[in-house]
Every structure is written in structure tokens, then in C-alpha cells.
C-alpha atoms as a PDB file:
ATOM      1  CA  UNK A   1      -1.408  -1.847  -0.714  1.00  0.00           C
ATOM      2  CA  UNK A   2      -4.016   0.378  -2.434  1.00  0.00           C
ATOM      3  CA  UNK A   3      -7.410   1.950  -2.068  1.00  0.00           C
ATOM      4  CA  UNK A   4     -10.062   3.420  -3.520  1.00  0.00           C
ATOM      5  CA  UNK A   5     -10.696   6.876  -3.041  1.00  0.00           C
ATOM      6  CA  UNK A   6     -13.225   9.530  -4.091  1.00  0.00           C
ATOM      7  CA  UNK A   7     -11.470  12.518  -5.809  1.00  0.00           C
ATOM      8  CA  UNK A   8     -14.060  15.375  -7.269  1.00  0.00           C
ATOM      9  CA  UNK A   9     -16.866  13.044  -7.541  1.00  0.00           C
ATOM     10  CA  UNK A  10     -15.134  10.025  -9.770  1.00  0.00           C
ATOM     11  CA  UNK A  11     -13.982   7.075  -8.063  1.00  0.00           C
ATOM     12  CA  UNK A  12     -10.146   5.901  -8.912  1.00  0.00           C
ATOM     13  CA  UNK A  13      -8.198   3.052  -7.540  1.00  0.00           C
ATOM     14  CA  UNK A  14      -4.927   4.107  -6.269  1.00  0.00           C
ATOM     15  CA  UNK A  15      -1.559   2.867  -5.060  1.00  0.00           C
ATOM     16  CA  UNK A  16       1.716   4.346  -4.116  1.00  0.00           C
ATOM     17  CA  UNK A  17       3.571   6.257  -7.080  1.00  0.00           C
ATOM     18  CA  UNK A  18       0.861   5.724  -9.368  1.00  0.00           C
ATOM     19  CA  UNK A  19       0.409   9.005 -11.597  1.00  0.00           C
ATOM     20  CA  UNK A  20      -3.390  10.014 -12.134  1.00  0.00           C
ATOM     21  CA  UNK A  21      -5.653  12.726 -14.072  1.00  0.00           C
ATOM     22  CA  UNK A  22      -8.233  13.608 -12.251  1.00  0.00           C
ATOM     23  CA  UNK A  23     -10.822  16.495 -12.732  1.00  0.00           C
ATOM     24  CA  UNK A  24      -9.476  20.215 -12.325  1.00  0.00           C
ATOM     25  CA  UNK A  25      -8.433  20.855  -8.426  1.00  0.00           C
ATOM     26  CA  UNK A  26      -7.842  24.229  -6.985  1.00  0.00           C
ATOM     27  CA  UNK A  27      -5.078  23.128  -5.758  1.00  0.00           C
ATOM     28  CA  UNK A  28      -1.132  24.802  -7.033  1.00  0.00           C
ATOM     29  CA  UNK A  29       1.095  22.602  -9.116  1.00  0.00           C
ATOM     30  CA  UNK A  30       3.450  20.997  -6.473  1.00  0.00           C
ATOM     31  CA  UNK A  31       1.261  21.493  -3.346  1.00  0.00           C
ATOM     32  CA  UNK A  32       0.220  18.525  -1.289  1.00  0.00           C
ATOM     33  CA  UNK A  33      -3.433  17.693  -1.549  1.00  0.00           C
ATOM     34  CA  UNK A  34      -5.336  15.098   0.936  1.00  0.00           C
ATOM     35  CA  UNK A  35      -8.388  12.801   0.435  1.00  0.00           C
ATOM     36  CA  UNK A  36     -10.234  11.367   3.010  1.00  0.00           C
ATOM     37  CA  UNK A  37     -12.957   9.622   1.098  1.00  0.00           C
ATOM     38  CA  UNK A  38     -11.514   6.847   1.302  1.00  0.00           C
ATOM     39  CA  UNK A  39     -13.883   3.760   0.261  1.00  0.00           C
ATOM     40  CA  UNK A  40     -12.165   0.692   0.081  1.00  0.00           C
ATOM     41  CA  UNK A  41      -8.368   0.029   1.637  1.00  0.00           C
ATOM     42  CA  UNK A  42      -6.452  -3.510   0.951  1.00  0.00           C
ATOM     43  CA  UNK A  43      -3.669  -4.107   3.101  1.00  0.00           C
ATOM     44  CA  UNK A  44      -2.109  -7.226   1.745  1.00  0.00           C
ATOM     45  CA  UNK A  45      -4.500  -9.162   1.768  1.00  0.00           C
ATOM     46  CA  UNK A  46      -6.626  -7.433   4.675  1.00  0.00           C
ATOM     47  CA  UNK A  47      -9.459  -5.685   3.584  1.00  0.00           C
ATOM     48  CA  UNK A  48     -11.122  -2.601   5.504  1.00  0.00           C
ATOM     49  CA  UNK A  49     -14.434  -1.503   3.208  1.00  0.00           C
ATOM     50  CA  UNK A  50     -15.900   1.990   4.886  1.00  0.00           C
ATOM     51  CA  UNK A  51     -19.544   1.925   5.571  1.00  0.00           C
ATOM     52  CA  UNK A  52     -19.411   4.840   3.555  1.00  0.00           C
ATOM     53  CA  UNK A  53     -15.619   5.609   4.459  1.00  0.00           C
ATOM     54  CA  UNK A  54     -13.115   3.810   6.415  1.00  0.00           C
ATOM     55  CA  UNK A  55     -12.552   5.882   9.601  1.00  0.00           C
ATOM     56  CA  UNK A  56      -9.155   7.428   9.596  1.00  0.00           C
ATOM     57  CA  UNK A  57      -8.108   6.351   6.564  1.00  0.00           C
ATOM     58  CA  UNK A  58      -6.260   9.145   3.993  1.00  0.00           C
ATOM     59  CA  UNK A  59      -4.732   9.464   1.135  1.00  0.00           C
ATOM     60  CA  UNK A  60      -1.896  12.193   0.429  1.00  0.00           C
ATOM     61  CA  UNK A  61      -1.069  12.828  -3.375  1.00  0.00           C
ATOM     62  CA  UNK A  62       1.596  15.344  -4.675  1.00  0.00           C
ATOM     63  CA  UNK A  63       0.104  18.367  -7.822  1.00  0.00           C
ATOM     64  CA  UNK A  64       2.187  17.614 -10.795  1.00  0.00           C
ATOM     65  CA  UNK A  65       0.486  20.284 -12.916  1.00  0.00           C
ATOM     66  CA  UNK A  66      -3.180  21.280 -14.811  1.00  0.00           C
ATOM     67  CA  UNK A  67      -3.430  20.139 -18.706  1.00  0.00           C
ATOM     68  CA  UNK A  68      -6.052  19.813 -20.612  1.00  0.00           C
ATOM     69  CA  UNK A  69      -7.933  16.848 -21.924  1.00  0.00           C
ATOM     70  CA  UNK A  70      -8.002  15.462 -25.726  1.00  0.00           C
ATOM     71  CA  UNK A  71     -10.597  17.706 -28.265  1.00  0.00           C
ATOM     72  CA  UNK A  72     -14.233  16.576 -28.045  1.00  0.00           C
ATOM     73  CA  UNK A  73     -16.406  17.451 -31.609  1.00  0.00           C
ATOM     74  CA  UNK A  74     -20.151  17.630 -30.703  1.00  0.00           C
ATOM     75  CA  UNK A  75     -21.677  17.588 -34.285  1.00  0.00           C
ATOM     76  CA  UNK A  76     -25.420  17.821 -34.295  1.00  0.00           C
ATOM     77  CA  UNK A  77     -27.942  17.924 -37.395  1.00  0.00           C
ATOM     78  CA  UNK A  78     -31.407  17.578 -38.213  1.00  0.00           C
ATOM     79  CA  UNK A  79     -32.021  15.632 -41.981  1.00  0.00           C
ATOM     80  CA  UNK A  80     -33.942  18.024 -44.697  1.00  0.00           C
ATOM     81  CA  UNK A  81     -33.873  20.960 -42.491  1.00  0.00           C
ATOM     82  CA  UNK A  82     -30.987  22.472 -43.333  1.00  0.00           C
ATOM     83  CA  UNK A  83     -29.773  22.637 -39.524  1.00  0.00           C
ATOM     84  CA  UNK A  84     -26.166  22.080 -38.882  1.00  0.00           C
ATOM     85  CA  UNK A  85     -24.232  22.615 -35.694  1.00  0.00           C
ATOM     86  CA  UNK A  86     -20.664  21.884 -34.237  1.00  0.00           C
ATOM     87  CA  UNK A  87     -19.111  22.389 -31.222  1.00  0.00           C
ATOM     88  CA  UNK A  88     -16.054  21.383 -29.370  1.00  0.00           C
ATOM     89  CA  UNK A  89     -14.238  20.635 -26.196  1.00  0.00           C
ATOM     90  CA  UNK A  90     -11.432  20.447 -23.821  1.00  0.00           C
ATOM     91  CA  UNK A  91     -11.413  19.083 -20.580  1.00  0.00           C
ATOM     92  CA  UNK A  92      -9.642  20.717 -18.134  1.00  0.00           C
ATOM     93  CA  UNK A  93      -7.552  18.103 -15.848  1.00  0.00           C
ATOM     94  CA  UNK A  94      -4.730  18.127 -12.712  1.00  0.00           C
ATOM     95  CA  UNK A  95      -1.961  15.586 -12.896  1.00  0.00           C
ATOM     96  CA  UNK A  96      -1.520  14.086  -9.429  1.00  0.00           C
ATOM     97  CA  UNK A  97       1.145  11.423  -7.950  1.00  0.00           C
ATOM     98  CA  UNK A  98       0.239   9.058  -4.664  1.00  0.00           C
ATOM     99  CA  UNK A  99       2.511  10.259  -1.867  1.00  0.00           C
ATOM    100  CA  UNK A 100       1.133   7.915   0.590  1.00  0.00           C
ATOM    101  CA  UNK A 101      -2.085   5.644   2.050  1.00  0.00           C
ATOM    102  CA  UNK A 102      -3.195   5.844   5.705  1.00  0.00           C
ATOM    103  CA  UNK A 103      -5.694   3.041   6.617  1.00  0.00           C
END
């Protein structure tokens, strides 16, 4: 069984016990968090798609904790003008594990 499921505005497909990064919750680490955008939901074989979201369908997923994403270098310059400029960054991302799927 899985589903897909909107979680802070990315799509991800998910199944039970599958480990996921998703974009920065508010959420503690260890609280339960539920989603009920739920787009798409195969049941072996049966398939419910929501027309946007499959009524009563959920998803509960467990906070394993906030990290932060891989360095990003934003190097910019403009040729002959002697215009140079880095930056960089670091997304900021919460671990989450699939408790369970309701659909």
C-alpha cells in the first residue's frame, strides 16, 4: 500500500516505514504529525485518485528530528566588469517516518 501525499507544498510518494526529508515543519522532534492531502492511494492493486483529495484518506508520520540540507554556492559574475559575488546555503529540513495510511 502507498500514497501520495502533499507535505509543505512538494509532492512525495509514501509507504509504511519509509523515512523522508521534507521541508522544515513546526512540528517537535518525536510528535505525531497528520496529512490529509492525500492525492493518490493504491491499495493492492485498487486505486482511489482524489478529485483533488481522496475523501477521508490520511496519512500519520512520526518527527524524527530537523537537520539541515547539503551547502549550496551561488557564484555570480559579470565578464570585464570586475563584479564578483558568492553566496551560500543551507536548507533547513525535518526527518519524518510513515506511521500509518488511512484510505
Amino acid at each position: 500500500m502507498y500514497a501520495i501525499v502533499e507535505i509543505a507544498g512538494q509532492q512525495f510518494r509514501v509507504e509504511k516505514d519509509k523515512k523522508l526529508f521534507v521541508h522544515q515543519l513546526t512540528a517537535k522532534e518525536g510528535d505525531s504529525v497528520d496529512f490529509e492531502k492525500v492525492l493518490l492511494v493504491d491499495n493492492d492493486g485498487k486505486v482511489a485518485v482524489g478529485t483533488p483529495t481522496v475523501k477521508g484518506a490520511k496519512v500519520t508520520a512520526k518527527v524524527l528530528g530537523h537537520v539541515k540540507g547539503d551547502k549550496v554556492i551561488v557564484f555570480k559574475k559579470k565578464r570585464r566588469k570586475g563584479y564578483q559575488k558568492m553566496n551560500g546555503h543551507r536548507q533547513q529540513f525535518t526527518q519524518i517516518q510513515v506511521e500509518t495510511i488511512v484510505g
